[in-house]
PDB file of N, CA and C in Angstrom:
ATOM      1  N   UNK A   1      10.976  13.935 -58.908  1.00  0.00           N
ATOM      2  CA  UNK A   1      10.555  13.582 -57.572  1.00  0.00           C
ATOM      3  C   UNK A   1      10.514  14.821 -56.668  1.00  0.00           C
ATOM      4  N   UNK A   2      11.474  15.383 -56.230  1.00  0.00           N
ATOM      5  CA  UNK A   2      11.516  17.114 -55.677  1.00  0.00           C
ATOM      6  C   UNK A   2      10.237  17.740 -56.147  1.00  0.00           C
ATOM      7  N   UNK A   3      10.060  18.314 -57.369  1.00  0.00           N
ATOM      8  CA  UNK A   3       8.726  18.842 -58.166  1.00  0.00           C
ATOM      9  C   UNK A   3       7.690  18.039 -57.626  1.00  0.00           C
ATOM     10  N   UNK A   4       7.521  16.864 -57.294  1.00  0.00           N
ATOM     11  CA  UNK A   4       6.072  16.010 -56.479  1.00  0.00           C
ATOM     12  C   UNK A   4       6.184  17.041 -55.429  1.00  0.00           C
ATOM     13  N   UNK A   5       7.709  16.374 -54.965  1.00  0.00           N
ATOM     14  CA  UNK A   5       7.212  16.464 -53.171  1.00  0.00           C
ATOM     15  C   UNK A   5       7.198  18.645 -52.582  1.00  0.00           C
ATOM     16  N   UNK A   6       7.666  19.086 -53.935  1.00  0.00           N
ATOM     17  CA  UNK A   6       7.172  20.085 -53.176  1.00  0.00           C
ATOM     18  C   UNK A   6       5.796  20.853 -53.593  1.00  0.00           C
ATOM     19  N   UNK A   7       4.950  20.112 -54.627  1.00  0.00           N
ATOM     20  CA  UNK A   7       3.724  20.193 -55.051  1.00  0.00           C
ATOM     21  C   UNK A   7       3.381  19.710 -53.938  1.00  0.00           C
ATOM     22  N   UNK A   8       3.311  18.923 -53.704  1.00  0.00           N
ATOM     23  CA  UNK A   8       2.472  18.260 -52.281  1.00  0.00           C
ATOM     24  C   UNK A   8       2.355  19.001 -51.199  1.00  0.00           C
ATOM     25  N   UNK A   9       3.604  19.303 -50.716  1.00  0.00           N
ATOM     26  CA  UNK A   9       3.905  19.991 -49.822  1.00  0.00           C
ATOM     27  C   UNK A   9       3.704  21.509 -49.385  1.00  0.00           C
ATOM     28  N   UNK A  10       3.104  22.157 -50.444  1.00  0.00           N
ATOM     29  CA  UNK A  10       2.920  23.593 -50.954  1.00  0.00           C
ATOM     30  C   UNK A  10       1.210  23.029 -51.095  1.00  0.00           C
ATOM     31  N   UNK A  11       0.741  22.287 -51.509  1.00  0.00           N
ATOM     32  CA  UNK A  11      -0.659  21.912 -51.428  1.00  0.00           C
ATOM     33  C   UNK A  11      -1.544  21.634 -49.898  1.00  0.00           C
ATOM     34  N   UNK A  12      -0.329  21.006 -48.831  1.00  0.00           N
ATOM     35  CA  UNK A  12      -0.888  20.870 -47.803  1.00  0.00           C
ATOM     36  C   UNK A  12      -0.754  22.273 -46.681  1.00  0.00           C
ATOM     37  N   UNK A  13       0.545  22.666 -47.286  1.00  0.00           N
ATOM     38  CA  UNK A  13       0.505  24.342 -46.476  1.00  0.00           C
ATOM     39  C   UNK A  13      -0.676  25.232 -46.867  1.00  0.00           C
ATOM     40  N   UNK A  14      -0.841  25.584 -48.173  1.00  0.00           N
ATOM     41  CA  UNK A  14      -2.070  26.265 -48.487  1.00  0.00           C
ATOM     42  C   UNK A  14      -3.203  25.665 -47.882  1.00  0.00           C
ATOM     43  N   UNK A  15      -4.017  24.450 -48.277  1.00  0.00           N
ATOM     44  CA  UNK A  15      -5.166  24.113 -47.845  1.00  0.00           C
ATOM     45  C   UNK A  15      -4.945  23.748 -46.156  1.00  0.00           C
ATOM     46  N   UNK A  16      -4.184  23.483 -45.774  1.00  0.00           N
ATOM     47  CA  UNK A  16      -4.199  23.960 -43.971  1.00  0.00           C
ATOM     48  C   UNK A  16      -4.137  25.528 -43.592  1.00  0.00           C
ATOM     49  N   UNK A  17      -3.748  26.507 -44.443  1.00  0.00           N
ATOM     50  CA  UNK A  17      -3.637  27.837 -44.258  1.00  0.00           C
ATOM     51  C   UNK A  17      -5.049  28.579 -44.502  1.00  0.00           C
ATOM     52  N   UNK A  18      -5.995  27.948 -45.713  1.00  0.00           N
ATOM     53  CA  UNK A  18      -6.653  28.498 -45.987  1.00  0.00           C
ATOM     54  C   UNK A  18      -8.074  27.711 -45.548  1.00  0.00           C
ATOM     55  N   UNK A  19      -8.086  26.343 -44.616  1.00  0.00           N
ATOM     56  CA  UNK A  19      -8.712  25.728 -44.239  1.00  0.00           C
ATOM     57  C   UNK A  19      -9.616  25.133 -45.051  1.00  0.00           C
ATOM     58  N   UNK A  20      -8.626  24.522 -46.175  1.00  0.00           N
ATOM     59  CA  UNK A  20      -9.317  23.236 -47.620  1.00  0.00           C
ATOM     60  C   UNK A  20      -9.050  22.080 -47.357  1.00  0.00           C
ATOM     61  N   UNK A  21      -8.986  21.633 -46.191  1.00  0.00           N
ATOM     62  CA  UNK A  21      -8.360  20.230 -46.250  1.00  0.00           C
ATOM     63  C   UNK A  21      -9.176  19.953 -45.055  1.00  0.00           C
ATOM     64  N   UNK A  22      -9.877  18.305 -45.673  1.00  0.00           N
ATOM     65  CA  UNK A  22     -11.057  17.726 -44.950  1.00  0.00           C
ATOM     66  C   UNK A  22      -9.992  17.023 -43.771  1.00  0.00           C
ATOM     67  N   UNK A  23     -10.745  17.652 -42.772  1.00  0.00           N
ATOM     68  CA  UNK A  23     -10.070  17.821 -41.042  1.00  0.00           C
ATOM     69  C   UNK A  23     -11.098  16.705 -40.562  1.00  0.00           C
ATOM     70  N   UNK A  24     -12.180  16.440 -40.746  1.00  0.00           N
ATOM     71  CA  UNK A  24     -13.091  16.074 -40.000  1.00  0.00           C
ATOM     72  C   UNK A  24     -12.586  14.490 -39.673  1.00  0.00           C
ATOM     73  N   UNK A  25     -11.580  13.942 -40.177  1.00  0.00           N
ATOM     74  CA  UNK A  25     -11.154  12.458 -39.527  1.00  0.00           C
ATOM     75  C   UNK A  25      -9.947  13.110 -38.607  1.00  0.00           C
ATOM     76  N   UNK A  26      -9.557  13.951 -38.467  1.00  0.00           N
ATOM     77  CA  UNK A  26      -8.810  14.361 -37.722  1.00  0.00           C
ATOM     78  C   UNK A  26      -8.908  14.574 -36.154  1.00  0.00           C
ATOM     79  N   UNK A  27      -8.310  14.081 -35.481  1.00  0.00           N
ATOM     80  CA  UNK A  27      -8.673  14.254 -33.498  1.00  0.00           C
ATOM     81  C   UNK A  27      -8.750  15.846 -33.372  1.00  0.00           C
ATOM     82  N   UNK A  28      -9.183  16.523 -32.465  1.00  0.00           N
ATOM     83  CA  UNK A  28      -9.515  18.041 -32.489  1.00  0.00           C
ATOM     84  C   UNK A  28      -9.741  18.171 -30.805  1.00  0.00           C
ATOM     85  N   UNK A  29      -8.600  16.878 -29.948  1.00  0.00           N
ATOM     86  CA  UNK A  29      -9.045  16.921 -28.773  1.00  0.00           C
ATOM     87  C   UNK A  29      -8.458  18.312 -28.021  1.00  0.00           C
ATOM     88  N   UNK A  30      -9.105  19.369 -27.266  1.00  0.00           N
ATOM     89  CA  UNK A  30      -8.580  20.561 -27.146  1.00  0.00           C
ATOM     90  C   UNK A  30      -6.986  20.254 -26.251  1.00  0.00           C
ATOM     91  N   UNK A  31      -6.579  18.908 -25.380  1.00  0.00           N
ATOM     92  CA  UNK A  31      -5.196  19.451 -25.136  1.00  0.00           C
ATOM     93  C   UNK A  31      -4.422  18.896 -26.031  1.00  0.00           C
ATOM     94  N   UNK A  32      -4.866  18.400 -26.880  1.00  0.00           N
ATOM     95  CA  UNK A  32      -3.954  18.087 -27.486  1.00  0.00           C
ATOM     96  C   UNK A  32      -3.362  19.314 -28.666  1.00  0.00           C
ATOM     97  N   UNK A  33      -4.542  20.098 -29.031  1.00  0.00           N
ATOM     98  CA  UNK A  33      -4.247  21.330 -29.671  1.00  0.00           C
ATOM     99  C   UNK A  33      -3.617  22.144 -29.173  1.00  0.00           C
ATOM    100  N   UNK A  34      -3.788  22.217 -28.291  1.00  0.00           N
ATOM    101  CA  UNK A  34      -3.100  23.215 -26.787  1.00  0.00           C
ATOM    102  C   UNK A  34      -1.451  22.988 -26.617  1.00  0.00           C
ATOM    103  N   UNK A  35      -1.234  21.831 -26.691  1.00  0.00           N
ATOM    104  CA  UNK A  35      -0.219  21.146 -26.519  1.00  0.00           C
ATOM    105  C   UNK A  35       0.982  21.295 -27.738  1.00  0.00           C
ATOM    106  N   UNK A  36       0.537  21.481 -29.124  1.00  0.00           N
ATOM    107  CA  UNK A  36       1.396  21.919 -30.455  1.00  0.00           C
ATOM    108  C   UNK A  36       2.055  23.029 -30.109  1.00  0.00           C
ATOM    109  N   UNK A  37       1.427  24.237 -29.512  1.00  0.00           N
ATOM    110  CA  UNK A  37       2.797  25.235 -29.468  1.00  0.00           C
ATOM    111  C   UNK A  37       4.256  25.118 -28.756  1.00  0.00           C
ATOM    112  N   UNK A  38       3.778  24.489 -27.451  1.00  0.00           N
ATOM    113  CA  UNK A  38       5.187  24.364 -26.209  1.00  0.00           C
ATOM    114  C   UNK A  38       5.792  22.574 -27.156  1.00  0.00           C
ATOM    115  N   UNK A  39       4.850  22.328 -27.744  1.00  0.00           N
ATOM    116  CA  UNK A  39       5.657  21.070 -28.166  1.00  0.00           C
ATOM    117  C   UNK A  39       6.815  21.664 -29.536  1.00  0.00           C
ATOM    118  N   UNK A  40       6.352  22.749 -30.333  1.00  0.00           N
ATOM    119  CA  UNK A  40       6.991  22.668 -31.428  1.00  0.00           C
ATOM    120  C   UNK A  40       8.013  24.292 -31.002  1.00  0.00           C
ATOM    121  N   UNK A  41       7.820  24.614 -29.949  1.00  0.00           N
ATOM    122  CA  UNK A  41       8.919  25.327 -29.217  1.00  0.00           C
ATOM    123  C   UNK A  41      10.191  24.491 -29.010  1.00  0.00           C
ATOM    124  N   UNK A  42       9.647  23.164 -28.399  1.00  0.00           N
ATOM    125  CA  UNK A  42      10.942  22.267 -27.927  1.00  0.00           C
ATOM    126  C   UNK A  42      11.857  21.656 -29.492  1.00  0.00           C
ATOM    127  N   UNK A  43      10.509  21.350 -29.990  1.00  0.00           N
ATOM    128  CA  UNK A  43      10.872  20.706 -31.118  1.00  0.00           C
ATOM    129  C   UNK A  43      12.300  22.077 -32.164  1.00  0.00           C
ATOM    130  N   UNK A  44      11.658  23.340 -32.314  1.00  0.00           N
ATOM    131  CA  UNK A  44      12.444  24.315 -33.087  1.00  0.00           C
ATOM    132  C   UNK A  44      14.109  24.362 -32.290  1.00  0.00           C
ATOM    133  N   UNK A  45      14.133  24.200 -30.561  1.00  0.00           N
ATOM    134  CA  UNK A  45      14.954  24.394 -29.911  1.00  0.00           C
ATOM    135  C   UNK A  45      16.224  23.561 -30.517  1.00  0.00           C
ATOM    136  N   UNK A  46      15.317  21.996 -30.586  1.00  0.00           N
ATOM    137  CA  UNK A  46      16.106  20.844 -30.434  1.00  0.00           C
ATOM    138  C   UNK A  46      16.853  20.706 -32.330  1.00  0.00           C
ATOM    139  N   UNK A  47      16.194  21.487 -33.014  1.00  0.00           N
ATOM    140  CA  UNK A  47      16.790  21.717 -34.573  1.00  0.00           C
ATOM    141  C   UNK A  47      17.818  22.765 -34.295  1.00  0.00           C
ATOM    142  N   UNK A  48      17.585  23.648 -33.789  1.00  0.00           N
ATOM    143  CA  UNK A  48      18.611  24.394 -33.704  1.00  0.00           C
ATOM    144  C   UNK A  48      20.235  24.127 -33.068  1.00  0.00           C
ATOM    145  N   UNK A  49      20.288  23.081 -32.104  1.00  0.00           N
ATOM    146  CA  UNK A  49      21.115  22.245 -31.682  1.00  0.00           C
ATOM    147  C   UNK A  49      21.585  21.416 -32.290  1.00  0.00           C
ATOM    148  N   UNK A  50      20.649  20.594 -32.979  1.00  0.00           N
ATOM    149  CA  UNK A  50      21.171  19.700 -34.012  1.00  0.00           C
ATOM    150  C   UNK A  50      22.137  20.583 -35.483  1.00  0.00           C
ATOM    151  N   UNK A  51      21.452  21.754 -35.514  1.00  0.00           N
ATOM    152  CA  UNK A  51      22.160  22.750 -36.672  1.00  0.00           C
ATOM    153  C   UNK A  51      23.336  23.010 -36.354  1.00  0.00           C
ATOM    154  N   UNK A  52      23.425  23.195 -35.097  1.00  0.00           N
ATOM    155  CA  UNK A  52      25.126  24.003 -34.866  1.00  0.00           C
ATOM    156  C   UNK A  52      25.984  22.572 -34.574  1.00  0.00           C
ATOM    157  N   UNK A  53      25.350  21.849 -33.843  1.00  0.00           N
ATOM    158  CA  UNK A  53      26.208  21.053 -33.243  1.00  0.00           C
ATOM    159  C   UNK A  53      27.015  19.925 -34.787  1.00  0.00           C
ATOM    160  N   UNK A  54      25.959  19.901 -36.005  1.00  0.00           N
ATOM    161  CA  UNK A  54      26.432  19.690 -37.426  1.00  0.00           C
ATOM    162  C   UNK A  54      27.127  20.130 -37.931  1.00  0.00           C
ATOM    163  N   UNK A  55      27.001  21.677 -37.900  1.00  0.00           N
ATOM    164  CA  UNK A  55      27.790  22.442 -38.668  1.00  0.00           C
ATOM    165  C   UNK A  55      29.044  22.522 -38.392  1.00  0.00           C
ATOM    166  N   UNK A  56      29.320  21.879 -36.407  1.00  0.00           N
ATOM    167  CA  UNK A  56      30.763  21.789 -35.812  1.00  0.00           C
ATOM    168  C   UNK A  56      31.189  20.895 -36.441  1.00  0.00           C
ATOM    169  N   UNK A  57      30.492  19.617 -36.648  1.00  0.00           N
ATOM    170  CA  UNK A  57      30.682  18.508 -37.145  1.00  0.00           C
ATOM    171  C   UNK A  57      31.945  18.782 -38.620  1.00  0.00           C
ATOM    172  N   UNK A  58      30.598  19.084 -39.205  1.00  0.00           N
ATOM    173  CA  UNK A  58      31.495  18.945 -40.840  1.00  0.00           C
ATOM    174  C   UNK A  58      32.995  20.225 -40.755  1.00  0.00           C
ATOM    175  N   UNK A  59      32.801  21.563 -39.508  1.00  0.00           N
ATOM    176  CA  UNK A  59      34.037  21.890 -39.139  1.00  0.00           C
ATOM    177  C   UNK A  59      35.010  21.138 -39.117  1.00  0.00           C
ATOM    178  N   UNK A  60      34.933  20.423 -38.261  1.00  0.00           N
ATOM    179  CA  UNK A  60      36.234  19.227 -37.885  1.00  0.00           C
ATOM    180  C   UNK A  60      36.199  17.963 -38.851  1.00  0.00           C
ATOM    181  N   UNK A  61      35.235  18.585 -39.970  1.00  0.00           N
ATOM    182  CA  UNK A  61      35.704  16.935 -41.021  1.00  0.00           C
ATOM    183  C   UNK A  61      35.058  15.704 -40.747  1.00  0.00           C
ATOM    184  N   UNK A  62      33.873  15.549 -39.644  1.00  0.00           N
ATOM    185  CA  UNK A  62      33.958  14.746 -39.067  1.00  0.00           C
ATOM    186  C   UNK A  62      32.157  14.213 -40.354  1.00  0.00           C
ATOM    187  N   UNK A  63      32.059  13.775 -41.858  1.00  0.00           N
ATOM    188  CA  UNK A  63      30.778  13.825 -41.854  1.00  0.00           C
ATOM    189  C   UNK A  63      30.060  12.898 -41.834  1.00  0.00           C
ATOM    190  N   UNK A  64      30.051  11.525 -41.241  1.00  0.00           N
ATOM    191  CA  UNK A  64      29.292  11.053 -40.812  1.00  0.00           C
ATOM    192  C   UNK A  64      28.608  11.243 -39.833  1.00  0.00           C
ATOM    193  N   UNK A  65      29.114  12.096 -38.808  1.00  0.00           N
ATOM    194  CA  UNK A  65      28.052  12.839 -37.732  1.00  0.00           C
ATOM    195  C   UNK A  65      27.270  14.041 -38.456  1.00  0.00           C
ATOM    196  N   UNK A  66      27.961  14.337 -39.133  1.00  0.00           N
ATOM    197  CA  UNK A  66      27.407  16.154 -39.808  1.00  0.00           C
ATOM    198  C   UNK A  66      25.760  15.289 -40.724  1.00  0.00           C
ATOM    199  N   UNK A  67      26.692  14.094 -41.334  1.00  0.00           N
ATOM    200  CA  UNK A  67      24.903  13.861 -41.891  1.00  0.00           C
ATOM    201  C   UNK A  67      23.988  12.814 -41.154  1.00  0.00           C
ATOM    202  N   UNK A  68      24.511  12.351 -39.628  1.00  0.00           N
ATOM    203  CA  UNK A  68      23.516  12.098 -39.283  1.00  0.00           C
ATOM    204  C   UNK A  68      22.773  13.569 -38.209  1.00  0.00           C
ATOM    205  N   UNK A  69      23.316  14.299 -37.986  1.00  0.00           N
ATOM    206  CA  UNK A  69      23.045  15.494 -37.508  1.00  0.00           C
ATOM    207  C   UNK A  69      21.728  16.401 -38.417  1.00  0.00           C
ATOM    208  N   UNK A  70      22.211  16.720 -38.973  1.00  0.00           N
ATOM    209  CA  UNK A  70      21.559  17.133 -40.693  1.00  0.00           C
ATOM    210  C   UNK A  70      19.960  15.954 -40.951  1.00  0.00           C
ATOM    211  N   UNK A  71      20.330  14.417 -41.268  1.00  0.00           N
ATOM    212  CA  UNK A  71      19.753  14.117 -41.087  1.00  0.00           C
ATOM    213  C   UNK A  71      18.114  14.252 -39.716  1.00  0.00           C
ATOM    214  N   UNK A  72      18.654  14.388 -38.784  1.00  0.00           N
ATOM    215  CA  UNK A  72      17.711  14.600 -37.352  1.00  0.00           C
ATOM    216  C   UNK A  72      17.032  16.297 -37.667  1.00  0.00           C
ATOM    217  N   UNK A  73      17.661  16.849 -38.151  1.00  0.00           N
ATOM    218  CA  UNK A  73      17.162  18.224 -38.308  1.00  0.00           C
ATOM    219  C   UNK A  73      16.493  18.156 -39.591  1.00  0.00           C
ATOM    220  N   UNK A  74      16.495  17.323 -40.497  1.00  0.00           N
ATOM    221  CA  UNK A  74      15.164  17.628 -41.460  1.00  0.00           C
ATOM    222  C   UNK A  74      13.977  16.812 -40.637  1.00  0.00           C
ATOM    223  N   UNK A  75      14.293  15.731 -39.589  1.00  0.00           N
ATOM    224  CA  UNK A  75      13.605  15.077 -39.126  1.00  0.00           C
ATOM    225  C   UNK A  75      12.659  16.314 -37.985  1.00  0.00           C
ATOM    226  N   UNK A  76      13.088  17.052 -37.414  1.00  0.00           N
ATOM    227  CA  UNK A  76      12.650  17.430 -36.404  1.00  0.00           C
ATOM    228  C   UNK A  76      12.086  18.735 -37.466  1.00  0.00           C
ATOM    229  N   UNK A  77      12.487  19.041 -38.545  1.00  0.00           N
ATOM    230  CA  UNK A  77      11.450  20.345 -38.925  1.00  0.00           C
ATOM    231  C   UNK A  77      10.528  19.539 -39.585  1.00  0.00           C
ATOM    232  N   UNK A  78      10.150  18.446 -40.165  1.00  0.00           N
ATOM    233  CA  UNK A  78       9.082  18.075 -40.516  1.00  0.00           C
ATOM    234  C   UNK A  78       7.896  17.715 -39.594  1.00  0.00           C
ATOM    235  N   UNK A  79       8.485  16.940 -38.437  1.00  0.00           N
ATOM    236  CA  UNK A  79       7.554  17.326 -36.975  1.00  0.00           C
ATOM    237  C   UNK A  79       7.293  18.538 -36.917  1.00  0.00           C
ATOM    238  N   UNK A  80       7.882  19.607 -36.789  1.00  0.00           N
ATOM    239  CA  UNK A  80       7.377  20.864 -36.549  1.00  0.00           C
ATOM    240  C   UNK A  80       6.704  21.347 -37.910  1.00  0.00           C
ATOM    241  N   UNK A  81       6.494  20.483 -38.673  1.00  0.00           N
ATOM    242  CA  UNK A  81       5.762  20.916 -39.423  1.00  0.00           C
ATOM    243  C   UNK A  81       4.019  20.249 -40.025  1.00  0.00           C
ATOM    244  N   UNK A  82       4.338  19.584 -39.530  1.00  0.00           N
ATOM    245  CA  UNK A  82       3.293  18.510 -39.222  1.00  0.00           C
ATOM    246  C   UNK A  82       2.114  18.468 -38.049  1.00  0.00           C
ATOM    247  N   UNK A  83       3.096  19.429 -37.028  1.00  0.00           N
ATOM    248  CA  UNK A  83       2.240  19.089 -35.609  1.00  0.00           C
ATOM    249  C   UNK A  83       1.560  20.779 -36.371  1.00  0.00           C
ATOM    250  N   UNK A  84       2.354  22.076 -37.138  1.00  0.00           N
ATOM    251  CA  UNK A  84       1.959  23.386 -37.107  1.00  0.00           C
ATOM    252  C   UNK A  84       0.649  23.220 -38.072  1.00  0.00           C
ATOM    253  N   UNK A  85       1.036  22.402 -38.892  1.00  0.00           N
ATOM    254  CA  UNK A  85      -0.007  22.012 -40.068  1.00  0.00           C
ATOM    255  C   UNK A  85      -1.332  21.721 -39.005  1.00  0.00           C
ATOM    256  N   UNK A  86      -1.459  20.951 -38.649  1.00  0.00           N
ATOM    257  CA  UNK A  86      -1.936  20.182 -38.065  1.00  0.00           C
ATOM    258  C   UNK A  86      -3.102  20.616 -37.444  1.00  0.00           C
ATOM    259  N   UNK A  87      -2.614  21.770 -36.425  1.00  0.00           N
ATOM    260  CA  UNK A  87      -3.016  22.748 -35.585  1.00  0.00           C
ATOM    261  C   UNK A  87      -3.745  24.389 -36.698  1.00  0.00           C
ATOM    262  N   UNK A  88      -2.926  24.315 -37.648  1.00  0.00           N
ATOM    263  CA  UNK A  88      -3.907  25.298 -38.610  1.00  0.00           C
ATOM    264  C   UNK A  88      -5.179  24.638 -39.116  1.00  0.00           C
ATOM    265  N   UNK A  89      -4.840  23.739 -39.870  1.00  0.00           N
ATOM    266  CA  UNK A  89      -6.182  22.740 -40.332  1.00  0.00           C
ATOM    267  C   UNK A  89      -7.157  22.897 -39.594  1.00  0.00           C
ATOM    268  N   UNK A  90      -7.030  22.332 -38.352  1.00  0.00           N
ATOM    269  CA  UNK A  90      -8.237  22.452 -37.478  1.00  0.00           C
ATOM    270  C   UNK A  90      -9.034  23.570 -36.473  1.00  0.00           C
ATOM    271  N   UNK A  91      -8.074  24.360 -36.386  1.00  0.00           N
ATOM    272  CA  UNK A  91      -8.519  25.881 -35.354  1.00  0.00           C
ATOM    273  C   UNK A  91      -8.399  26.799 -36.167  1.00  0.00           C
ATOM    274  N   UNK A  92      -7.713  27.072 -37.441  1.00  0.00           N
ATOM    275  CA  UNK A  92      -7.477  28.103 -38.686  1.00  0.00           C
ATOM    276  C   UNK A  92      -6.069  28.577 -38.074  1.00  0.00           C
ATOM    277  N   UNK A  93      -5.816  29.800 -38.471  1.00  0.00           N
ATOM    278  CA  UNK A  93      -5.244  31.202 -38.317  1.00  0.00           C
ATOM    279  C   UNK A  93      -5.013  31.256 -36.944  1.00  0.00           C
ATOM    280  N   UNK A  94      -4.215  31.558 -36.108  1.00  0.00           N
ATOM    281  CA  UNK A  94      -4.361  32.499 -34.867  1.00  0.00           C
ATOM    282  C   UNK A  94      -3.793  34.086 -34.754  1.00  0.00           C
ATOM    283  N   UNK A  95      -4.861  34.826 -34.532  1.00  0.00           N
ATOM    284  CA  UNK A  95      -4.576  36.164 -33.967  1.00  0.00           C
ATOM    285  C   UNK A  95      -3.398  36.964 -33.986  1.00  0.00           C
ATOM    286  N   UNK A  96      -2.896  37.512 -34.795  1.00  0.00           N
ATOM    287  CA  UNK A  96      -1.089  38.208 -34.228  1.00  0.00           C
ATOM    288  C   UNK A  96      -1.754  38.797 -33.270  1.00  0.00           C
ATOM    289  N   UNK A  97      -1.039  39.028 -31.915  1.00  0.00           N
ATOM    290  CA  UNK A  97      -0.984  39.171 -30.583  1.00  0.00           C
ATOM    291  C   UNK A  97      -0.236  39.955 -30.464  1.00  0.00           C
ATOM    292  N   UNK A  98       1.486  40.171 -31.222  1.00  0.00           N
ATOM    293  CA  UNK A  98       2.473  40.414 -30.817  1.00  0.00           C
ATOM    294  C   UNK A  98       2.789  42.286 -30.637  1.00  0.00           C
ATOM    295  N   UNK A  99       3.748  42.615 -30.527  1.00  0.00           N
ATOM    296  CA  UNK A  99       3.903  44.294 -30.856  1.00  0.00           C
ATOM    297  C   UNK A  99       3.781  44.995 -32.105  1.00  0.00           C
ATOM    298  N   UNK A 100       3.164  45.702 -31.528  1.00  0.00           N
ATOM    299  CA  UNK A 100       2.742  46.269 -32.923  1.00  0.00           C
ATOM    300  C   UNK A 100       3.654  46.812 -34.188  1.00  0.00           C
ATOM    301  N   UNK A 101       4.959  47.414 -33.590  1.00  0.00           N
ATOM    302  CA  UNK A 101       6.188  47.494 -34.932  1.00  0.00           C
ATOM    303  C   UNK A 101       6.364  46.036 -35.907  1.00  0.00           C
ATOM    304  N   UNK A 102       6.089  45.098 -35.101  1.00  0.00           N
ATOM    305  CA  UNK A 102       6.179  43.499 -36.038  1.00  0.00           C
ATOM    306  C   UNK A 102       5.076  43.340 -36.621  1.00  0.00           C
ATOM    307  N   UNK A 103       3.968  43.677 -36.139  1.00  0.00           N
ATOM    308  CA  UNK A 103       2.670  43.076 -36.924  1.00  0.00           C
ATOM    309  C   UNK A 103       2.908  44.488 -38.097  1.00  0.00           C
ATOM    310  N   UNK A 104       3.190  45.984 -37.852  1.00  0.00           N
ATOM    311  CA  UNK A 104       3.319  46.870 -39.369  1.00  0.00           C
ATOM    312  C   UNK A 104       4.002  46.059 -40.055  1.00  0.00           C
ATOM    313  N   UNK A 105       4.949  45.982 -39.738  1.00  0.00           N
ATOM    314  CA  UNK A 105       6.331  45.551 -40.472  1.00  0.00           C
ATOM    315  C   UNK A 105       6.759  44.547 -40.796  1.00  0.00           C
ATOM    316  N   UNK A 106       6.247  43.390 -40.475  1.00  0.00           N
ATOM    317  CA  UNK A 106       6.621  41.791 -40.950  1.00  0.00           C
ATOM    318  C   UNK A 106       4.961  40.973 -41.062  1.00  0.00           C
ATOM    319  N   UNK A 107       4.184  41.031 -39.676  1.00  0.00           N
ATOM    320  CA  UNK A 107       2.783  40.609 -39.870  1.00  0.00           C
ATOM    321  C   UNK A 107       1.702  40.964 -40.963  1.00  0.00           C
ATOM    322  N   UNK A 108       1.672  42.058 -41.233  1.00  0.00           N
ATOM    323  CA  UNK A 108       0.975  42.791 -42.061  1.00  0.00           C
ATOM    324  C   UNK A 108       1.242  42.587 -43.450  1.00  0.00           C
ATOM    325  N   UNK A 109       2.715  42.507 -43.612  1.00  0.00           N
ATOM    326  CA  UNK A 109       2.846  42.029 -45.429  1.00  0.00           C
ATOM    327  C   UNK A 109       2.754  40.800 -45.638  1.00  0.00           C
ATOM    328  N   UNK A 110       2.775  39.908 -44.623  1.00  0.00           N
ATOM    329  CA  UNK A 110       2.328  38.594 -44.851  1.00  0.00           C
ATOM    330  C   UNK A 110       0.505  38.743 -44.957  1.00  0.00           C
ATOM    331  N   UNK A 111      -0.334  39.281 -44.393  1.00  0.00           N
ATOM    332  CA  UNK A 111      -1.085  39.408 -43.961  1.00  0.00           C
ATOM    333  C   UNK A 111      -2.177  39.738 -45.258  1.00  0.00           C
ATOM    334  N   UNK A 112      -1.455  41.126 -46.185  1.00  0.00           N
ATOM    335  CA  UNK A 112      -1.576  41.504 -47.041  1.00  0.00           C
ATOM    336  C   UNK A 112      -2.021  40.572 -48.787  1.00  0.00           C
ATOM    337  N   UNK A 113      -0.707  40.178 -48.440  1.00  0.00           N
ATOM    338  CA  UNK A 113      -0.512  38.734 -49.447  1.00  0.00           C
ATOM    339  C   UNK A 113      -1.612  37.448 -48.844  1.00  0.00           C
ATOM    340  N   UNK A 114      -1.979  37.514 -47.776  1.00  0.00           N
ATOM    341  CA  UNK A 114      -3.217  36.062 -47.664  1.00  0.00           C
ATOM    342  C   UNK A 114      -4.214  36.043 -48.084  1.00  0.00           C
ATOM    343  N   UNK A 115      -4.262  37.621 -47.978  1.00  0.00           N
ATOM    344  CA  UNK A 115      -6.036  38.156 -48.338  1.00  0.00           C
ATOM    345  C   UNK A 115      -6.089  38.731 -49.935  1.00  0.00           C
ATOM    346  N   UNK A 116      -4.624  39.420 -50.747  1.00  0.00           N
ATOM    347  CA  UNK A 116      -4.933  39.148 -52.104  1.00  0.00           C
ATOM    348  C   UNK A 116      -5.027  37.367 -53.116  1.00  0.00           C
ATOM    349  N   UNK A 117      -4.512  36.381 -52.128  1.00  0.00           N
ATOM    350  CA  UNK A 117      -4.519  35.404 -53.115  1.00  0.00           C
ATOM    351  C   UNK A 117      -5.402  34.787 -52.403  1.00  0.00           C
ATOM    352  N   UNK A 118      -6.392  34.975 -51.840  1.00  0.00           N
ATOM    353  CA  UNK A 118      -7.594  34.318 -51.438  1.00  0.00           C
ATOM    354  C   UNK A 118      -8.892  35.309 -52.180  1.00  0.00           C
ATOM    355  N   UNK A 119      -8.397  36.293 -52.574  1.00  0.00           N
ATOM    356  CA  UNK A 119      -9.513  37.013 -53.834  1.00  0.00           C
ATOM    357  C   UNK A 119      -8.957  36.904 -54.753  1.00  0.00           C
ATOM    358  N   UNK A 120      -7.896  36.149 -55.392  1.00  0.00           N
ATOM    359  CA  UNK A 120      -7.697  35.791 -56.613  1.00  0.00           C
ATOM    360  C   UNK A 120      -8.441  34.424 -57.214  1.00  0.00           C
TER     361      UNK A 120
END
């Protein structure tokens, strides 16, 4: 079951990354596209809260909060992964923007690797 779900899951990251996945029943209303980044800002915030405030949890022994905690945080990265998907599918790629020591140094080897396994 794992081996499905991360075939699947590795199938919908690529073909939303590489823009293979039929979008066209998909809404493409512009605020709503607009709207995925500040939404999955809140959304990353609110995992990160749920992470620590778990990890206090199972500190103090306590794990029925630690796994409903845990629980909410696979919940909230699959939203954030869903709304990011979502938003690639239909607009592609966006632009690195950022400083340029990150785009040498972290952007670029990702960058590197998109464009050899898309000529493979």
């Amino acid at each position: 079951m794992t081996a499905l779900l991360t075939v699947a899951s590795l199938a919908l990251v690529f073909g939303a990354a590489f823009q293979r996945l039929p979008v066209e029943a998909l809404p493409s209303h512009a605020g709503l596209l607009a709207a995925v980044p500040p939404v999955n800002a809140v959304v990353s915030l609110a995992a990160v809260g749920t992470i620590t405030a778990g990890v206090r949890a199972i500190g103090r022994g306590d794990v029925r909060r630690h796994r409903a905690l845990m629980t909410t945080s696979f919940g909230l990265f699959a939203l954030f992964l869903v709304l990011y998907l979502y938003r690639v599918a239909v607009l592609g790629p966006t632009e690195f923007t950022g400083p340029a020591v990150v785009r040498t140094y972290v952007y670029l080897q990702t960058a590197r690797e998109s464009r050899r396994l898309r000529r493979a």
